[in-house]
C-alpha atoms as a PDB file:
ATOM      1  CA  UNK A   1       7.047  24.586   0.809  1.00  0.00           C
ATOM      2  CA  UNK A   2       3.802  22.895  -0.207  1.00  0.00           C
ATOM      3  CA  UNK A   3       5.825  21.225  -2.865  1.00  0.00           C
ATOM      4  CA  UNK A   4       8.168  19.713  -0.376  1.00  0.00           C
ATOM      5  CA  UNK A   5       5.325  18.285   1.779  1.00  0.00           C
ATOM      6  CA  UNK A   6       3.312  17.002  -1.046  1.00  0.00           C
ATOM      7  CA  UNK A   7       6.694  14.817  -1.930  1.00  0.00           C
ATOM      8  CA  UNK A   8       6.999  13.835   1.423  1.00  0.00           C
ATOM      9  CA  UNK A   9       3.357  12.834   1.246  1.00  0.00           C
ATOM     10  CA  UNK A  10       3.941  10.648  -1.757  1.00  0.00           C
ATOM     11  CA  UNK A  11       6.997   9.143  -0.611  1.00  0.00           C
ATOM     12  CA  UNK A  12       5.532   7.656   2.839  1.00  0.00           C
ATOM     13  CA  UNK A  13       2.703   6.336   0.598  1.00  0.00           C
ATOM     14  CA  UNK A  14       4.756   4.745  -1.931  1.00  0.00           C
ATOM     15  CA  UNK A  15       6.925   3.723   1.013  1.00  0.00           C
ATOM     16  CA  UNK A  16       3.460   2.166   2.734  1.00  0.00           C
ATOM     17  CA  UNK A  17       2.294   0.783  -0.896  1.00  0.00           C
ATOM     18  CA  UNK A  18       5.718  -1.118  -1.342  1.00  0.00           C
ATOM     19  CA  UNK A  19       5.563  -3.114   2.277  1.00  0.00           C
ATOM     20  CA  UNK A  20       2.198  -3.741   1.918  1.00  0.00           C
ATOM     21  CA  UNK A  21       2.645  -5.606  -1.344  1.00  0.00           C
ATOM     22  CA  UNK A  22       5.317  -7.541   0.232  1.00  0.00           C
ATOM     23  CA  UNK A  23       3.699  -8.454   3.149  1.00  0.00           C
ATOM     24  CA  UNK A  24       0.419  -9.398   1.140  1.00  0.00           C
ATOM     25  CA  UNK A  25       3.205 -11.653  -1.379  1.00  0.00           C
ATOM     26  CA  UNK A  26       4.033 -13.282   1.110  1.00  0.00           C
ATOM     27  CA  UNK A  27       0.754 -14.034   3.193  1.00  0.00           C
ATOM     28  CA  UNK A  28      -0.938 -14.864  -0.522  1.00  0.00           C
ATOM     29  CA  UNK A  29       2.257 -17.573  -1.270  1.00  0.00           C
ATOM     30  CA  UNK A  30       2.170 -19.002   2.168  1.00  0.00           C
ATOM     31  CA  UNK A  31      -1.269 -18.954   3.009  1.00  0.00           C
ATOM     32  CA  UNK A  32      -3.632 -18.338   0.210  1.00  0.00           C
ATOM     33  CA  UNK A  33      -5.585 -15.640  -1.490  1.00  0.00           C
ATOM     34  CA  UNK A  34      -8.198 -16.047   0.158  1.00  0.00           C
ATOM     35  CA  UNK A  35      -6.631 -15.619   3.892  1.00  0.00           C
ATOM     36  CA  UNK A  36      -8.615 -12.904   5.806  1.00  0.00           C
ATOM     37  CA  UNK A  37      -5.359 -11.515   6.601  1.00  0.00           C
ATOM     38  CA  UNK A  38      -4.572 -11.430   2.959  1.00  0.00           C
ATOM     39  CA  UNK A  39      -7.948  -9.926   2.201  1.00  0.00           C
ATOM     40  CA  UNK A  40      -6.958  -7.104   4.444  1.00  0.00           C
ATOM     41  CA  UNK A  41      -3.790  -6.342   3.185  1.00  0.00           C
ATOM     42  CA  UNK A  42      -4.894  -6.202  -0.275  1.00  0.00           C
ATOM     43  CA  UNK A  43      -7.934  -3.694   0.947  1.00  0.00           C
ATOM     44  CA  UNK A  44      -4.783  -1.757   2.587  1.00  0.00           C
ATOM     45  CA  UNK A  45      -3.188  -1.567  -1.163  1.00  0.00           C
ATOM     46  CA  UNK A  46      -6.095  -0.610  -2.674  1.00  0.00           C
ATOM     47  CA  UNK A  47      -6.090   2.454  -0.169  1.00  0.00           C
ATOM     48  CA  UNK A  48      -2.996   3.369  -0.448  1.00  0.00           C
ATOM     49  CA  UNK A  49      -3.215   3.074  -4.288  1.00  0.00           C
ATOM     50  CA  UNK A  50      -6.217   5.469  -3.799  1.00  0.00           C
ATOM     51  CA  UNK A  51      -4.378   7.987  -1.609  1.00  0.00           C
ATOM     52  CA  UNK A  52      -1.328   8.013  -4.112  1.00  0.00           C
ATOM     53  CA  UNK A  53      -3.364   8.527  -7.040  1.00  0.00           C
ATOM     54  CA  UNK A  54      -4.962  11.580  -6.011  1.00  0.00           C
ATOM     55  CA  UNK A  55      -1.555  13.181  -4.795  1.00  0.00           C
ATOM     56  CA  UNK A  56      -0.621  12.982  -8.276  1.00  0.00           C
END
């Protein structure tokens, strides 16, 4: 059971990781990289990245 949920876990965060990086694509392409909103989605990543890496 733990199993399960831990794969569910990783899934919503690799979910969350993949439309983060789009969105920040396309906020860094259209607007620059250094766009507070940009800024902010990258932080997001970074999270995310965190979270993921210690489900592993």
């Amino acid at each position: 059971m733990e199993k399960t949920t831990n794969n569910k876990r990783k899934q919503t965060l690799l979910d969350e990781i993949y439309s983060l990086r789009k969105e920040m694509m396309i906020y860094g392409s259209t607007k620059g990289l250094t766009n507070q909103k940009t800024i902010e989605l990258s932080q997001k990543l970074d999270n995310a990245l965190n979270k993921y890496q210690l489900t592993s």
